[in-house]
C-alpha atoms as a PDB file:
ATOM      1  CA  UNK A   1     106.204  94.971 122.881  1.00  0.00           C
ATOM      2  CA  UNK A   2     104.960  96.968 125.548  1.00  0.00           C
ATOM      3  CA  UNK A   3     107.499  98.104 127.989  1.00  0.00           C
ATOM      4  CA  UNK A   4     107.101  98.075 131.735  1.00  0.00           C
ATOM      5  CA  UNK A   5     106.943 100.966 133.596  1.00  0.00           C
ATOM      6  CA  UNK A   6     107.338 101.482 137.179  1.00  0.00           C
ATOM      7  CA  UNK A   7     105.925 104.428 139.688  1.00  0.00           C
ATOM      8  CA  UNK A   8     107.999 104.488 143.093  1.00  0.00           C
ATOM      9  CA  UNK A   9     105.842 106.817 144.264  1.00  0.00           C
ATOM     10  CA  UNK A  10     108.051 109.811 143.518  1.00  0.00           C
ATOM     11  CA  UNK A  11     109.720 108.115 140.736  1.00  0.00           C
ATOM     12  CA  UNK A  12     108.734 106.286 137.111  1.00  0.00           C
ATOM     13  CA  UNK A  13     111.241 103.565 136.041  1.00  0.00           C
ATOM     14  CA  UNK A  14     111.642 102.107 132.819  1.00  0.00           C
ATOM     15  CA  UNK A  15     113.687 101.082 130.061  1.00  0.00           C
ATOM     16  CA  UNK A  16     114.136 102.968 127.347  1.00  0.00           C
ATOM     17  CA  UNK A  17     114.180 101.805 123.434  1.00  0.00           C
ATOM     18  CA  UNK A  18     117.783 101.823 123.610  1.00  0.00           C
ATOM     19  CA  UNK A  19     117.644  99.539 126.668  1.00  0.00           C
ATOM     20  CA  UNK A  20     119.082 102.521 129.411  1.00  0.00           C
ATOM     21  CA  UNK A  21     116.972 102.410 132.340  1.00  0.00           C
ATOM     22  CA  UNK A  22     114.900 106.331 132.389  1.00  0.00           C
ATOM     23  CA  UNK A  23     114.547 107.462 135.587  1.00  0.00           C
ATOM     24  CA  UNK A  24     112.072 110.160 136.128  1.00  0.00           C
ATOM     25  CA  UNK A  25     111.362 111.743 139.328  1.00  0.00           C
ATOM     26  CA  UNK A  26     107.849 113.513 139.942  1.00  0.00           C
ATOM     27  CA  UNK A  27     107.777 117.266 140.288  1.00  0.00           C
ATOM     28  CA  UNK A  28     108.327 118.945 143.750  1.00  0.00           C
ATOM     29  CA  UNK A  29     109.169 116.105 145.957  1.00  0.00           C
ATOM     30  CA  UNK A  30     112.330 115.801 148.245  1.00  0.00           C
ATOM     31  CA  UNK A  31     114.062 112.174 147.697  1.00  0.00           C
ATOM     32  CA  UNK A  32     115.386 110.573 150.792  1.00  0.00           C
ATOM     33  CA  UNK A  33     117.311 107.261 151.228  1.00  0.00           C
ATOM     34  CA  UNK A  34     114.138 105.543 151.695  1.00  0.00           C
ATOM     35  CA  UNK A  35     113.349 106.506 147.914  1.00  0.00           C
ATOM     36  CA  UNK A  36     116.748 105.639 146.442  1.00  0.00           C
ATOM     37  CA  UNK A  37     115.846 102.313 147.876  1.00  0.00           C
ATOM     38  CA  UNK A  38     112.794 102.050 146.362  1.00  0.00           C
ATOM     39  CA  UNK A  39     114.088 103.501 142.723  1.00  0.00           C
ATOM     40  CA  UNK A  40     117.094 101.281 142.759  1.00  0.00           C
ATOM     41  CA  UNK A  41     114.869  98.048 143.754  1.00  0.00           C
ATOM     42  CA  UNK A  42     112.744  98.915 140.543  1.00  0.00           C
ATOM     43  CA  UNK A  43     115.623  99.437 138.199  1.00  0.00           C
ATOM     44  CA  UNK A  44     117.240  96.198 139.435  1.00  0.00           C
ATOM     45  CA  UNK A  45     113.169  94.664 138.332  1.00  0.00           C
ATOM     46  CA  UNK A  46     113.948  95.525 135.202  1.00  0.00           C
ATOM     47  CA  UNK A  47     117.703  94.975 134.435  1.00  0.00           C
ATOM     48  CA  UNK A  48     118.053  91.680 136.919  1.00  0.00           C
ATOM     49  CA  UNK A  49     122.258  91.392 137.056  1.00  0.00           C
ATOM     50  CA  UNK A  50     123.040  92.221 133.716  1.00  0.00           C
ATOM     51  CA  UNK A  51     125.314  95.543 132.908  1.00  0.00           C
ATOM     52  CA  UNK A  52     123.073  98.491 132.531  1.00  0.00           C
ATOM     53  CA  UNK A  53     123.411 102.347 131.981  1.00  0.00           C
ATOM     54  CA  UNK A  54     120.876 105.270 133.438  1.00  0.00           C
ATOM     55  CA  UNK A  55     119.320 108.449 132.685  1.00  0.00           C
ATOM     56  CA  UNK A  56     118.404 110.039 135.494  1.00  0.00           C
ATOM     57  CA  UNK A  57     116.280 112.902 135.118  1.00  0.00           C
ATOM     58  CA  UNK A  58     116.366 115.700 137.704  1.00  0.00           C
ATOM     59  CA  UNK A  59     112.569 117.835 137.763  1.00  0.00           C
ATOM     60  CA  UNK A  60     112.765 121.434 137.773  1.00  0.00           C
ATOM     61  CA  UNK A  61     111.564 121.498 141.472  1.00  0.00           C
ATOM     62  CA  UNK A  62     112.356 119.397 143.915  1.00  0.00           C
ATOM     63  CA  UNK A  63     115.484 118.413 146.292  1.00  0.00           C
ATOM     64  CA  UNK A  64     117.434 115.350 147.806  1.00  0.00           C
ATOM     65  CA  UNK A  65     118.664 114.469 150.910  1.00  0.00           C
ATOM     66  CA  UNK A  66     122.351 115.031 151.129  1.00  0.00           C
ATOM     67  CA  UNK A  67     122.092 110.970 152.875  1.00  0.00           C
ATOM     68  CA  UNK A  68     120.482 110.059 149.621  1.00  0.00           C
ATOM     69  CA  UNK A  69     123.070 111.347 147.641  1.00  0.00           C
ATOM     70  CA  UNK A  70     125.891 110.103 149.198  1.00  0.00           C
ATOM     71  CA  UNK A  71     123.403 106.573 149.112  1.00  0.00           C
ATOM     72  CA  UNK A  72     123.441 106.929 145.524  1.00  0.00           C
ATOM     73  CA  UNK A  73     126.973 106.589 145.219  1.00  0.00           C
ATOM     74  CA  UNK A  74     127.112 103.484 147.202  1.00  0.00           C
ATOM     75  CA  UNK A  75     128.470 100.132 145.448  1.00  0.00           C
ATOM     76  CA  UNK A  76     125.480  98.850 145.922  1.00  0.00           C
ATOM     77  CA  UNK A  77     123.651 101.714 143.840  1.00  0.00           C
ATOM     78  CA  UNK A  78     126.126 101.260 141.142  1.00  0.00           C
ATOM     79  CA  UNK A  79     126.790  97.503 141.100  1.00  0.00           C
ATOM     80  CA  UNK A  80     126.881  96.268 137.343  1.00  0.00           C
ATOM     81  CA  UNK A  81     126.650 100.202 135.905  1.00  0.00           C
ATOM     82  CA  UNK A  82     127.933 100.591 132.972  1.00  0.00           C
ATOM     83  CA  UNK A  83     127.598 104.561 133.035  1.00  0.00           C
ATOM     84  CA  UNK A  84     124.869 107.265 133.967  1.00  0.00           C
ATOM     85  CA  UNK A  85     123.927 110.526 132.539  1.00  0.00           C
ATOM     86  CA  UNK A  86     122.434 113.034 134.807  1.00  0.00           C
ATOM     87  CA  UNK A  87     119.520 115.305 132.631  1.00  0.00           C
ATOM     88  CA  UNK A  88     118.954 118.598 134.175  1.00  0.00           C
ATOM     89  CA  UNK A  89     117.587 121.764 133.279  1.00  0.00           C
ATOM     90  CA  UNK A  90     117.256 123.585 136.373  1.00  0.00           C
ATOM     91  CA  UNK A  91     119.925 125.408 138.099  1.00  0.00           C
ATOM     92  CA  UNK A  92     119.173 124.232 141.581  1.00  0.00           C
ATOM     93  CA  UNK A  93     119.394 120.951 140.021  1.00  0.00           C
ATOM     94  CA  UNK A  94     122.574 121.296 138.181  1.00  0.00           C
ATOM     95  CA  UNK A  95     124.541 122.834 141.031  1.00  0.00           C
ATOM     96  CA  UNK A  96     123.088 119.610 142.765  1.00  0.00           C
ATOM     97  CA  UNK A  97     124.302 117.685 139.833  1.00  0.00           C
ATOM     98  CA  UNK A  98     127.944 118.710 139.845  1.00  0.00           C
ATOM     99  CA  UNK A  99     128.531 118.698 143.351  1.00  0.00           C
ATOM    100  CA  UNK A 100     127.353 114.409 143.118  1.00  0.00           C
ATOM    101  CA  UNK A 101     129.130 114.238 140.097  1.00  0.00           C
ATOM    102  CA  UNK A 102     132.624 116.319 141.008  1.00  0.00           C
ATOM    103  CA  UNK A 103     132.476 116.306 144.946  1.00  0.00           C
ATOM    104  CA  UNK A 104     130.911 113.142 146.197  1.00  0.00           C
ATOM    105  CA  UNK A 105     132.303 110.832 142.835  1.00  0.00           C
ATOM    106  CA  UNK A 106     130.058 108.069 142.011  1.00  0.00           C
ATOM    107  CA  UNK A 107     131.784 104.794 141.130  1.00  0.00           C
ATOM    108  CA  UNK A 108     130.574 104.452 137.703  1.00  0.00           C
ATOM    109  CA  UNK A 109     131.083 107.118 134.976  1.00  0.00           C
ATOM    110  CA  UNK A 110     128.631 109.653 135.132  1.00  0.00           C
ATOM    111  CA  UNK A 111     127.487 113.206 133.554  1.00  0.00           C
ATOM    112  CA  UNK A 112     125.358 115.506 133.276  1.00  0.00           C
ATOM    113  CA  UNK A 113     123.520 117.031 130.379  1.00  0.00           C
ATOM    114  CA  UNK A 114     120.157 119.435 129.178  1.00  0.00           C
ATOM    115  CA  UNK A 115     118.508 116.768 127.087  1.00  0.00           C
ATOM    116  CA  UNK A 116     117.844 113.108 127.284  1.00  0.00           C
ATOM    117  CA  UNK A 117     118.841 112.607 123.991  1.00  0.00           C
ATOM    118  CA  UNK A 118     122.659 113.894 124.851  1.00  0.00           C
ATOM    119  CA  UNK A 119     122.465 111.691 127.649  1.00  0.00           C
ATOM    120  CA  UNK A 120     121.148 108.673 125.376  1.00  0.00           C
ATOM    121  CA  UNK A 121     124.182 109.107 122.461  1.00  0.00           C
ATOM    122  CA  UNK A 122     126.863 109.221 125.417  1.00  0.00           C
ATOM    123  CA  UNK A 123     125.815 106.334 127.313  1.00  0.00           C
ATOM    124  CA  UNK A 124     124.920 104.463 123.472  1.00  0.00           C
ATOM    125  CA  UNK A 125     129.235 105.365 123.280  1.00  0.00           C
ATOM    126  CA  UNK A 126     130.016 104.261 126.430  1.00  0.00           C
ATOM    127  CA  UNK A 127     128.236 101.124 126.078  1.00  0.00           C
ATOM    128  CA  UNK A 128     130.015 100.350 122.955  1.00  0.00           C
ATOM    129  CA  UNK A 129     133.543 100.988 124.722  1.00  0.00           C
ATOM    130  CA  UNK A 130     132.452  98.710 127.304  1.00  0.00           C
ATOM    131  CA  UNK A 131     131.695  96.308 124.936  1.00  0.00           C
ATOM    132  CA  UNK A 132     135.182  96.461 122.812  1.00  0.00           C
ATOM    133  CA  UNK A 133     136.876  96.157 126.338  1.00  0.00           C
ATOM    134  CA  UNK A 134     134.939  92.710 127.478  1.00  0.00           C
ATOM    135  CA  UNK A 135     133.452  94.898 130.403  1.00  0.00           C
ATOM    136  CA  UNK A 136     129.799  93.648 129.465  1.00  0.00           C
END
């Protein structure tokens, strides 16, 4: 089964094997509202209204609009999210990381981490304590 994978332009979307959606934005572009549209229009393609978790992974250059952040903390961002894990290796884009994470507070559970597969084995836990209290 070949899984679908979608370019935003400054973005790829898809699902992983473990069924979080991977979001992966391009190298040295600044993200603005217009392209947290665009990214959360392709992850809702592929997830429809059922209860999903993300890895979003930061690049080592690039930068987002302080509207875009606070966009990606909207309800409507987060509506059905299970959790998110933030992947970063970059310092610019940890500090970034934190401050959405600890300032600006996303509705759904997220954090941030140095490798995808981290990420993967926290949301794959938070998924199953979803599950055991009837939130999926």
């Amino acid at each position: 089964m070949k899984r679908e994978q979608i370019d935003t332009g400054k973005a790829f979307v898809c699902l992983t094997k473990e069924g979080h959606v991977l979001i992966q934005i391009h190298e040295d572009q600044e993200i603005d509202i217009n392209d947290i549209k665009a990214i959360n229009a392709a992850k809702f393609d592929l997830v429809k209204e059922e209860p999903y978790t993300v890895i979003f992974v930061t690049p080592v250059i690039g930068d987002i609009t302080h509207q875009a952040r606070l966009y990606s903390a909207s309800k409507e961002v987060n509506k059905n999210a299970i959790a998110k894990a933030i992947v970063s290796n970059s310092l610019a884009g940890r500090i970034i990381s934190s401050f959405f994470i600890n300032i600006i507070r996303p509705p759904a559970p997220t954090k941030l981490f140095s490798c995808k597969h981290q990420a993967s084995e926290w949301l794959n836990n938070m998924c199953t304590r979803a599950l055991k209290n009837d939130l999926v």
